[in-house]
Protein backbone atom coordinates (compact mmCIF):
# COMPACT_ATOMS: atom_id res chain seq x y z
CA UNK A 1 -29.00 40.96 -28.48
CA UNK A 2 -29.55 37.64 -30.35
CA UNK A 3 -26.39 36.45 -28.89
CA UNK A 4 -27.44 36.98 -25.40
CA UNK A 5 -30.99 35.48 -26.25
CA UNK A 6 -28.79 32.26 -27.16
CA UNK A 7 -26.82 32.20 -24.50
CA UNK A 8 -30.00 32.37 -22.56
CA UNK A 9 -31.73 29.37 -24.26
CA UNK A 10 -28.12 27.50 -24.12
CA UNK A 11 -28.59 27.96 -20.06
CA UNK A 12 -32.04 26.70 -20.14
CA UNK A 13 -31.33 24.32 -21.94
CA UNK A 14 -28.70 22.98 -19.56
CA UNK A 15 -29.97 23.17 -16.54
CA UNK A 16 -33.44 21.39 -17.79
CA UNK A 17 -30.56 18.99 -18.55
CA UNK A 18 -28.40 19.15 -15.54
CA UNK A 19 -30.45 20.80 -12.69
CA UNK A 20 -27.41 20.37 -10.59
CA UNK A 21 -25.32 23.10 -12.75
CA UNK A 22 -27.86 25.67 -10.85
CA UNK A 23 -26.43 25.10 -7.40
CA UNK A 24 -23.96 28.04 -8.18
CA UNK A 25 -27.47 30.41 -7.99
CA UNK A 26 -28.06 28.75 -4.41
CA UNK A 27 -24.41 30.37 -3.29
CA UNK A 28 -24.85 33.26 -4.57
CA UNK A 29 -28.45 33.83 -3.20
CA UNK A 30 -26.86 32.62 0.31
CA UNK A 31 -23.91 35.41 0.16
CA UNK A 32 -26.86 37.75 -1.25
CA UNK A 33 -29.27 37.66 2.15
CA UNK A 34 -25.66 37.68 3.87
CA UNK A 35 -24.97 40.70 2.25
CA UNK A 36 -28.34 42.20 3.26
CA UNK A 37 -28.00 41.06 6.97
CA UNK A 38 -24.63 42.89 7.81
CA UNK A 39 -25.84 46.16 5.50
CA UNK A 40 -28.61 46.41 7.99
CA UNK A 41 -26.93 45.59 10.69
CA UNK A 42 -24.17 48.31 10.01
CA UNK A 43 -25.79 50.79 7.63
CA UNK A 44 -29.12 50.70 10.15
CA UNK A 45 -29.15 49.47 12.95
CA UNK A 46 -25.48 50.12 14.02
CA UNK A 47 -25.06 53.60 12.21
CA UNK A 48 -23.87 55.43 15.22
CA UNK A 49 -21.11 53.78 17.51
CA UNK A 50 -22.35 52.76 21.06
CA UNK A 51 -21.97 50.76 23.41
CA UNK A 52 -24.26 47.28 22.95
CA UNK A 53 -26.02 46.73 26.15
CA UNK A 54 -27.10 43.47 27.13
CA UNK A 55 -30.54 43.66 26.27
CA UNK A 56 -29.77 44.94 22.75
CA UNK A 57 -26.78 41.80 22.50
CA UNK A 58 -29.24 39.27 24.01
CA UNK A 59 -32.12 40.09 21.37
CA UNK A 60 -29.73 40.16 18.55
CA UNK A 61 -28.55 36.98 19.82
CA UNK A 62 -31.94 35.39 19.58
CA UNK A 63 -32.43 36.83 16.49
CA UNK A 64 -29.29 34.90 14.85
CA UNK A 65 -29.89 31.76 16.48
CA UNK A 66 -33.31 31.76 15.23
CA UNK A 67 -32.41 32.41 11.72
CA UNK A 68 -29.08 29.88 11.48
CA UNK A 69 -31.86 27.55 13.21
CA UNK A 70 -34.44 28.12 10.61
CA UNK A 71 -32.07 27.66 7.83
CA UNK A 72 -32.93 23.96 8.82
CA UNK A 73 -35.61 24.14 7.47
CA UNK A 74 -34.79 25.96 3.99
CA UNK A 75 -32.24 23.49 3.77
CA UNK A 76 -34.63 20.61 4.13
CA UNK A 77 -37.45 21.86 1.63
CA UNK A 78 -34.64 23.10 -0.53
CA UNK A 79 -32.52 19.66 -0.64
CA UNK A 80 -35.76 17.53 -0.67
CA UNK A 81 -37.65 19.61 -3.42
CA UNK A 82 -34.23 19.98 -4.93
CA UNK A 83 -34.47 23.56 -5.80
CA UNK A 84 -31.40 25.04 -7.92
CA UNK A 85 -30.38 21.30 -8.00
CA UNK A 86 -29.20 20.73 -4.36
CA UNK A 87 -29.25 17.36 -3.24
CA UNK A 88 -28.70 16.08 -6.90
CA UNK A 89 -25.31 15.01 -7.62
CA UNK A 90 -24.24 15.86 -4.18
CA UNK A 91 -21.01 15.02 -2.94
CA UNK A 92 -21.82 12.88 0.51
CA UNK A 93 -19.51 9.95 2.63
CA UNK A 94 -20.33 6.66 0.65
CA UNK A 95 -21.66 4.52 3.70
CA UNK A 96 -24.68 2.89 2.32
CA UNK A 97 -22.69 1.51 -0.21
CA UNK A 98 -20.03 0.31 1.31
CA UNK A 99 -21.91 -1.81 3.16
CA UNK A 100 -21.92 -5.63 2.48
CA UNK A 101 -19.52 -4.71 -0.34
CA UNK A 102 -15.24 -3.77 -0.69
CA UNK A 103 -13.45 -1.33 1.31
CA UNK A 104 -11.89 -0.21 -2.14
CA UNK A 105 -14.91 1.85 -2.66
CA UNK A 106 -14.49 5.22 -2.88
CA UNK A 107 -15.62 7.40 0.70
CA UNK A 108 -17.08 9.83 -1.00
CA UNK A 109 -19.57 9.83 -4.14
CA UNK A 110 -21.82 11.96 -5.71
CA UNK A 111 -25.21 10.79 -5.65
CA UNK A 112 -28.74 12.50 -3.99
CA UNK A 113 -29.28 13.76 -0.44
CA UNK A 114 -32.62 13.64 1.16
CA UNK A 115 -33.96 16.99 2.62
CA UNK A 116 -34.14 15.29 5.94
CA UNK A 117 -30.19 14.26 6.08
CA UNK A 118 -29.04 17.68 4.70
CA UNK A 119 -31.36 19.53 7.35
CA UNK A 120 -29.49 17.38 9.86
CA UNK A 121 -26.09 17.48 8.80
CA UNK A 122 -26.75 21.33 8.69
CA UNK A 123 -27.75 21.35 12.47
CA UNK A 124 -24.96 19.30 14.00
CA UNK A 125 -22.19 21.71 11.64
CA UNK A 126 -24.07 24.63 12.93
CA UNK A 127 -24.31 23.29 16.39
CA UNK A 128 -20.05 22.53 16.26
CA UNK A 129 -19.09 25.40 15.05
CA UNK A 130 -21.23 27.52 17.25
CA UNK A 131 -19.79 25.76 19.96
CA UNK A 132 -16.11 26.00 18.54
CA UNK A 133 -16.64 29.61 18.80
CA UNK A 134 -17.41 29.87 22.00
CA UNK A 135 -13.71 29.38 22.23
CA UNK A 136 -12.69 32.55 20.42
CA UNK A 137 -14.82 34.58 22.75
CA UNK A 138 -12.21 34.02 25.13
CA UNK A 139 -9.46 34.98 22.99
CA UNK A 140 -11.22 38.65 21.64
CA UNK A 141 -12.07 39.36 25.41
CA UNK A 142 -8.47 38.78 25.79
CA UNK A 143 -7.51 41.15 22.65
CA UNK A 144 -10.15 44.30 23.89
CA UNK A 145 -8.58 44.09 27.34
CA UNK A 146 -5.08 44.20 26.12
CA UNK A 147 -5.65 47.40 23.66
CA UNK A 148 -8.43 49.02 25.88
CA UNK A 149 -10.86 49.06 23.42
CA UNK A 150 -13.87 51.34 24.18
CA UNK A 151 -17.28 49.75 24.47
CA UNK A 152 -18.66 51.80 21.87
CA UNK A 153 -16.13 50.87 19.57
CA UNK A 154 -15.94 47.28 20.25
CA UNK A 155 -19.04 46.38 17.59
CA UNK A 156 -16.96 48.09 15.00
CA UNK A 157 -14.08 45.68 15.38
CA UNK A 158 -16.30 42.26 15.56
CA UNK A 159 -18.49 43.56 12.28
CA UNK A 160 -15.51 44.31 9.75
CA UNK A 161 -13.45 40.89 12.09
CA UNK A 162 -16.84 39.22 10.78
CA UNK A 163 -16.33 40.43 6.72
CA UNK A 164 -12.96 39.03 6.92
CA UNK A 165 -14.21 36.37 8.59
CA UNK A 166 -16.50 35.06 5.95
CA UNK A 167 -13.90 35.71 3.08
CA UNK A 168 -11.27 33.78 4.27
CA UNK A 169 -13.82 30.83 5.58
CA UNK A 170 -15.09 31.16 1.68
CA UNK A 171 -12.15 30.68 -0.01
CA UNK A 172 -10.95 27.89 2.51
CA UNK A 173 -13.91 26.17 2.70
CA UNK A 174 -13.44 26.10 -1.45
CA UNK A 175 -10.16 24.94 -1.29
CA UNK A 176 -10.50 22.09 1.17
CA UNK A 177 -13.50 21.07 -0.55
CA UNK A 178 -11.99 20.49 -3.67
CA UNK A 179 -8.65 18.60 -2.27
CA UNK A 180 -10.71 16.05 -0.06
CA UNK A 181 -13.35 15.42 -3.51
CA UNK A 182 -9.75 15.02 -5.47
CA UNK A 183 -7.66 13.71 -2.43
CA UNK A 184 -10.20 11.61 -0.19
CA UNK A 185 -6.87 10.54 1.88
CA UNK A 186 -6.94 14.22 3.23
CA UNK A 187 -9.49 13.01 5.54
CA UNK A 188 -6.83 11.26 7.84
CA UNK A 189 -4.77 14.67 7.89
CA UNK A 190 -7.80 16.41 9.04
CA UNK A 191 -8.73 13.71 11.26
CA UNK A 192 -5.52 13.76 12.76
CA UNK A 193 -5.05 17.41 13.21
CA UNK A 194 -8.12 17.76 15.22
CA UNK A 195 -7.23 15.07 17.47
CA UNK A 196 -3.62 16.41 17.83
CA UNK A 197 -5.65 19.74 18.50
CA UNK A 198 -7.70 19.03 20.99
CA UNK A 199 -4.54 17.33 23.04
CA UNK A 200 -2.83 20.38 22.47
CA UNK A 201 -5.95 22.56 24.56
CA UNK A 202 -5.60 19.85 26.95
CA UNK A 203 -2.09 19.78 27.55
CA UNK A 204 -0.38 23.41 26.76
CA UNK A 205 -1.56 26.77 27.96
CA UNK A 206 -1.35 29.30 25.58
CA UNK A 207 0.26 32.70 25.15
CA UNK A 208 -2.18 35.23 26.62
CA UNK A 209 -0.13 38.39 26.06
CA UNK A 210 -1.15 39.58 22.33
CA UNK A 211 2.15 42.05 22.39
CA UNK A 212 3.90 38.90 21.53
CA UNK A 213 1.29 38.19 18.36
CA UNK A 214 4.17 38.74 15.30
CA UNK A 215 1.59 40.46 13.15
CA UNK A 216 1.45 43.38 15.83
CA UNK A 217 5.01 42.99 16.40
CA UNK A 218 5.50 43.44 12.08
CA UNK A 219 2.86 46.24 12.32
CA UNK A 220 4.37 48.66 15.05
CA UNK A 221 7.26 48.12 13.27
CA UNK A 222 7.20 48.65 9.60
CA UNK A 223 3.64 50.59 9.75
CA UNK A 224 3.19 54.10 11.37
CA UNK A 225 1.43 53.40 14.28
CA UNK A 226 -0.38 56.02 17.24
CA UNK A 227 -1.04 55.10 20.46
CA UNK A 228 -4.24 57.21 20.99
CA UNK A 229 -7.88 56.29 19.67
CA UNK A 230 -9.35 58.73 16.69
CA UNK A 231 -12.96 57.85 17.84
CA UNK A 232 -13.87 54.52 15.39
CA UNK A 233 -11.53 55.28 12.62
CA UNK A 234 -8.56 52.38 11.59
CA UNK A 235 -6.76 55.05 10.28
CA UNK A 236 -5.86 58.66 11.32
CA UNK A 237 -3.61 61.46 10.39
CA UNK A 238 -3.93 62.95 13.68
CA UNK A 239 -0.64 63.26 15.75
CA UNK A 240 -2.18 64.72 18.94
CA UNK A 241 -4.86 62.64 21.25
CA UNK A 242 -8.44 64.13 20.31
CA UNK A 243 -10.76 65.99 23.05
CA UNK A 244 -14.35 65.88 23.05
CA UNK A 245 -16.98 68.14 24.24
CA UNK A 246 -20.62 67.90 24.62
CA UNK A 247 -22.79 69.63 22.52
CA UNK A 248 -25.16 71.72 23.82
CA UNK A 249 -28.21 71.14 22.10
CA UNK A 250 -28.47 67.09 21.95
CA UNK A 251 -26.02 66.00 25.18
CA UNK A 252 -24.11 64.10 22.86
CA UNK A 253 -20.37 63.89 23.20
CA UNK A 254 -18.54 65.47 20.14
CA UNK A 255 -14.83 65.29 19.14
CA UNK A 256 -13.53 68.47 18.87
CA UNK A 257 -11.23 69.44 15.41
CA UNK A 258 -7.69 68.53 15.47
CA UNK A 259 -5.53 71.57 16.48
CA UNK A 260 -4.02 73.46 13.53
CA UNK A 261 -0.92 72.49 11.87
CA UNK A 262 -1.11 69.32 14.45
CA UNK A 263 -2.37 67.11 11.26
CA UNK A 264 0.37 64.42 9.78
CA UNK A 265 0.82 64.23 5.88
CA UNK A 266 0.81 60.69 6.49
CA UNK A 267 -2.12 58.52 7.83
CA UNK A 268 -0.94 55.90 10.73
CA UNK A 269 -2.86 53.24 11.91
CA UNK A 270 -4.67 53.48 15.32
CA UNK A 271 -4.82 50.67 18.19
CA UNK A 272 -8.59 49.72 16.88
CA UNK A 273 -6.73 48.91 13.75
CA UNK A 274 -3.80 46.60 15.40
CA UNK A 275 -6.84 44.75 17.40
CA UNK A 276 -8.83 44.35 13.87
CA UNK A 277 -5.75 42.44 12.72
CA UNK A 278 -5.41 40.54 15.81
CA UNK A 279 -9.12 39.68 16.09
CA UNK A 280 -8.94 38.27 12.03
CA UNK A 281 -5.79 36.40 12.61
CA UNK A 282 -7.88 34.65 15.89
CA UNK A 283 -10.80 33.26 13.70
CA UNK A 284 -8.07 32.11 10.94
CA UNK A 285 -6.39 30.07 13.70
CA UNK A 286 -9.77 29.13 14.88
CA UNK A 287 -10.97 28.12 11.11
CA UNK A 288 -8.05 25.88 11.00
CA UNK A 289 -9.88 23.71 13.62
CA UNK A 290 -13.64 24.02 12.80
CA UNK A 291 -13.54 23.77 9.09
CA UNK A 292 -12.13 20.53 9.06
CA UNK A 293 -14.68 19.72 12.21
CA UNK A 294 -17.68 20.53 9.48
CA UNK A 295 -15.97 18.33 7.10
CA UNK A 296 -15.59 15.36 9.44
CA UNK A 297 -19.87 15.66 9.15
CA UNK A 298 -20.46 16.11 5.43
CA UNK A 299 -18.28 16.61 1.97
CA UNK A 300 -21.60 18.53 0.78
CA UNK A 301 -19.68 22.36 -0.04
CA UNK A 302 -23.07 24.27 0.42
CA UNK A 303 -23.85 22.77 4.07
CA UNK A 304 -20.64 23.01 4.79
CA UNK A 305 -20.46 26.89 4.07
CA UNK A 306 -23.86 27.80 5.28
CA UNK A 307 -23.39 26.27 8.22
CA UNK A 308 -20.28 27.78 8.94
CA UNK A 309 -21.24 31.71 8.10
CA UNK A 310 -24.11 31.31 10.03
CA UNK A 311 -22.40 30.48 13.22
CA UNK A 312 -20.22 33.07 12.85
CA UNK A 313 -23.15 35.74 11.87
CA UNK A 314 -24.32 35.92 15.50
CA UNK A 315 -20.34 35.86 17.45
CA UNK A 316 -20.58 39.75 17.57
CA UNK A 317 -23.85 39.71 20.05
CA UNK A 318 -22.84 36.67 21.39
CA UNK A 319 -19.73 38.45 22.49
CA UNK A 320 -20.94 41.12 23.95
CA UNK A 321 -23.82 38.48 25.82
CA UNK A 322 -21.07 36.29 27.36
CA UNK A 323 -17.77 38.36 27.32
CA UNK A 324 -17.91 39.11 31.14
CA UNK A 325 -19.88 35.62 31.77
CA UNK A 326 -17.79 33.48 30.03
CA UNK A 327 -15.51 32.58 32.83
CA UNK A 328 -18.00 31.51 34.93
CA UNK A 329 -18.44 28.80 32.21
CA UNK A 330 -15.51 26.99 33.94
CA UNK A 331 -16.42 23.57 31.92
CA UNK A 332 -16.91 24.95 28.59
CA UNK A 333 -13.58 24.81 27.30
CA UNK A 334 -13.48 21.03 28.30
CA UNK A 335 -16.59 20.11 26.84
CA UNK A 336 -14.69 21.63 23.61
CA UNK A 337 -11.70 19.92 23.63
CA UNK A 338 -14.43 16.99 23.86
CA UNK A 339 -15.94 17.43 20.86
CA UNK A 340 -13.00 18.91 19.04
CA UNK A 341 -11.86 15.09 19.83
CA UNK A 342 -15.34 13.51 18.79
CA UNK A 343 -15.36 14.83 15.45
CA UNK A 344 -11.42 13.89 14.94
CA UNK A 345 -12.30 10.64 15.81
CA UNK A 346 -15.65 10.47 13.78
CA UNK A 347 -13.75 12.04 10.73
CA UNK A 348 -10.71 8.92 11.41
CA UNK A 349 -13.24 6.43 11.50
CA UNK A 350 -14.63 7.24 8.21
CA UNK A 351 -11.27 7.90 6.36
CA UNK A 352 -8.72 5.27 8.50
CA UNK A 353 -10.41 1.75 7.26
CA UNK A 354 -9.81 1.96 3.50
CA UNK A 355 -5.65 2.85 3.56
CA UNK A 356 -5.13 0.40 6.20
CA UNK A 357 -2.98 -1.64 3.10
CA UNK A 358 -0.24 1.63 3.82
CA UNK A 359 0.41 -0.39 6.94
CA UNK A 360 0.03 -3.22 6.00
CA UNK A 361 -3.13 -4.35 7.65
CA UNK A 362 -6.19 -5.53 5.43
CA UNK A 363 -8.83 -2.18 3.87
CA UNK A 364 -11.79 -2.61 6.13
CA UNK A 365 -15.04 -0.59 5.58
CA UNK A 366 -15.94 2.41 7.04
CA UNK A 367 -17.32 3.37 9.96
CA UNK A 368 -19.58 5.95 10.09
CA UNK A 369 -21.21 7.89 12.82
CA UNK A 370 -25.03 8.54 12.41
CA UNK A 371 -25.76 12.32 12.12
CA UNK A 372 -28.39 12.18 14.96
CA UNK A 373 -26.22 10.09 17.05
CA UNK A 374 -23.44 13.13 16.38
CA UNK A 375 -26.13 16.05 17.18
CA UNK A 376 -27.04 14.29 20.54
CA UNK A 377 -23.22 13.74 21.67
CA UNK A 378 -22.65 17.24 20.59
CA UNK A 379 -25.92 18.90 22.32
CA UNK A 380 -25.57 16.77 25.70
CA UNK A 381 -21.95 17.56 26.15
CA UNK A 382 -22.29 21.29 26.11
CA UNK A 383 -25.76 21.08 28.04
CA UNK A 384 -23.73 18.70 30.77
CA UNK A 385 -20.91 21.69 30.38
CA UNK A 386 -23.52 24.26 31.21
CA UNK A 387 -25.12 22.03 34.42
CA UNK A 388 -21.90 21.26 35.93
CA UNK A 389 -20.67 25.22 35.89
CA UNK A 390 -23.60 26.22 37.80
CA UNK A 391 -23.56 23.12 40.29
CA UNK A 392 -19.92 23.20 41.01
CA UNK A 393 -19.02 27.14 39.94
CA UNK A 394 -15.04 28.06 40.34
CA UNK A 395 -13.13 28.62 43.92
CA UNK A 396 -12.74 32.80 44.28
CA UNK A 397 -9.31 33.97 43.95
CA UNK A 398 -8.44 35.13 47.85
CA UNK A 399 -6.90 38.44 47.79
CA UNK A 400 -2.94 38.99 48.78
């Protein structure tokens, strides 16, 4: 006991010293309230699978918007109050003092962020990366079609894609947080990449059939697979299709029991499984582009993150909002290409001017986009996006 009362003062004591060593608390009360969202959303309010009609997808997609929007506003009294020590010793792009001074100056320092510059660098990264997925919509329509996923079922797919989701955007977030603070020339790469990315949605079609995905291809192969669904379950040790019959009493549709002696020893994965694994390795390939598309606005880890998981939070109902609207949207995907490209550029324009000595050219000082400047370009190209699909919609296909 006295040894935990010690370690207790020695905490105190340090963060009365160093309020910034408290920022760990601010994560994990973030992942906390996250962890409270999706247990309602699953344990509650999702507890029985159906299928989400529009009504029920557009007021859950109000609801997330609201709250990633009102996050702002945390963020602002949080960063400018500087509770649990954010927006002391914050990692941030060193523009103000570069100016009037040498390019050999680091880009990034730690130093203190105002609650009015984290609450905006938290809008535009939630803004781009709600926009950026937009993009995967597409792609998960593409996935349900291919493995006839049943409405009902589709909500279980998106909520455990999500929990995967915001592991592996955790732990890369981490990662590439720590190599640009250690390695500030790993701005370029990621400056490059999205460039290079955004030419690449310009110029090459992708592969639309998700047979060809080589994680499917692995799984039917080395994994005992069935091609029947066992209601919502991944996994199923049934080796005959189920039948259902409705009960009686409530109306409700019921699975009957597997026949006897029809059960396998083994469990085999179902089709909601193999489009599970195809809608995680989608937001992977996805997160490849929009993490370093956050980073090309701030270095700050926590903005970074929050902004990030809550765009992602509200992709289920947006899903099922826009899934059969999206392709009306015939000048979305352009307008994100657009900004993929804008925040490649933005990020090469901050990390390009102090190696230009690896070419030989003189270090130059960066150049630095303002935040509001980047939420406006960001905003009006997806609201111009919007205006043009509905003024000039697409030509219908004639029939053969």
């Amino acid at each position: 006991m006295t040894e935990l009362l010690l370690l207790a003062t020695d905490t105190v004591t340090t963060a009365a010293a160093n309020p910034a060593s408290l920022k760990i608390w601010a994560y994990v009360a973030f992942v906390g309230l996250v962890v409270v969202f999706l247990a309602l959303d699953l344990g509650v309010f999702h507890r029985e699978a159906h299928e989400v009609s529009m009504k029920e997808a557009a007021t859950w997609s109000v609801i997330w918007l609201s709250c990633g929007i009102a996050f702002a506003g945390f963020v602002y009294k949080a960063y400018d109050a500087h509770w649990l020590g954010l927006g002391l010793d914050t990692p941030r792009y060193n523009t103000h003092e570069l100016a009037g001074q040498v390019p050999e100056q680091p880009i990034i320092v730690s130093g203190e962020v105002t609650g009015a510059e984290a609450a905006k660098q938290y809008l535009v990264g939630y803004v781009v990366e709600k926009s950026l997925a937009m993009d995967n919509i597409f792609v998960i329509a593409l996935i349900f079609a291919f493995f006839a996923v049943p409405a009902k079922y589709q909500h279980r797919v998106l909520f455990w894609g999500i929990i995967g989701a915001l592991i592996m955007r955790g732990g890369m977030i981490g990662i590439g947080a720590g190599l640009i603070l250690k390695y500030q020339w790993i701005l370029i790469i990621f400056g490059g990449f999205l460039v290079l990315t955004a030419l690449k949605m310009a110029l090459i079609k992708g592969n639309d059939d998700p047979s060809q995905n080589i994680a499917v291809k692995l799984a039917k192969k080395f994994l005992p697979t069935v091609e029947f669904y066992d209601g919502q379950r991944f996994f199923t040790k049934r080796t005959v299709k189920p039948t259902y019959s409705k009960d009686p009493a409530t109306g409700k549709e019921t699975m009957d029991p597997a026949p006897a002696g029809s059960l396998s020893a083994k469990w085999a994965i179902t089709p909601l499984f193999l489009a599970l694994i195809l809608v995680e390795i989608t937001d992977l390939v996805f997160a490849v582009d929009s993490i370093p598309a956050i980073f090309a606005i701030t270095p700050d880890p926590f903005i970074v993150f929050t902004s990030n998981i809550f765009a992602i939070l509200g992709l289920r109902a947006l899903y099922f909002c826009l899934a059969a609207l999206i392709s009306k949207f015939r000048f979305l995907k352009p307008a994100l290409i657009l900004i993929l490209a804008f925040v490649g550029v933005k990020l090469l324009l901050l990390s390009v001017p102090p190696y230009l000595d690896v070419f030989g050219m003189a270090p130059q000082k960066s150049i630095k986009i303002d935040t509001t400047l980047s939420l406006v370009i960001v905003l009006a190209t997806l609201a111009l996006a919007t205006v043009l699909s509905v003024l000039i919609p697409a030509k219908a296909k004639q029939a053969h």
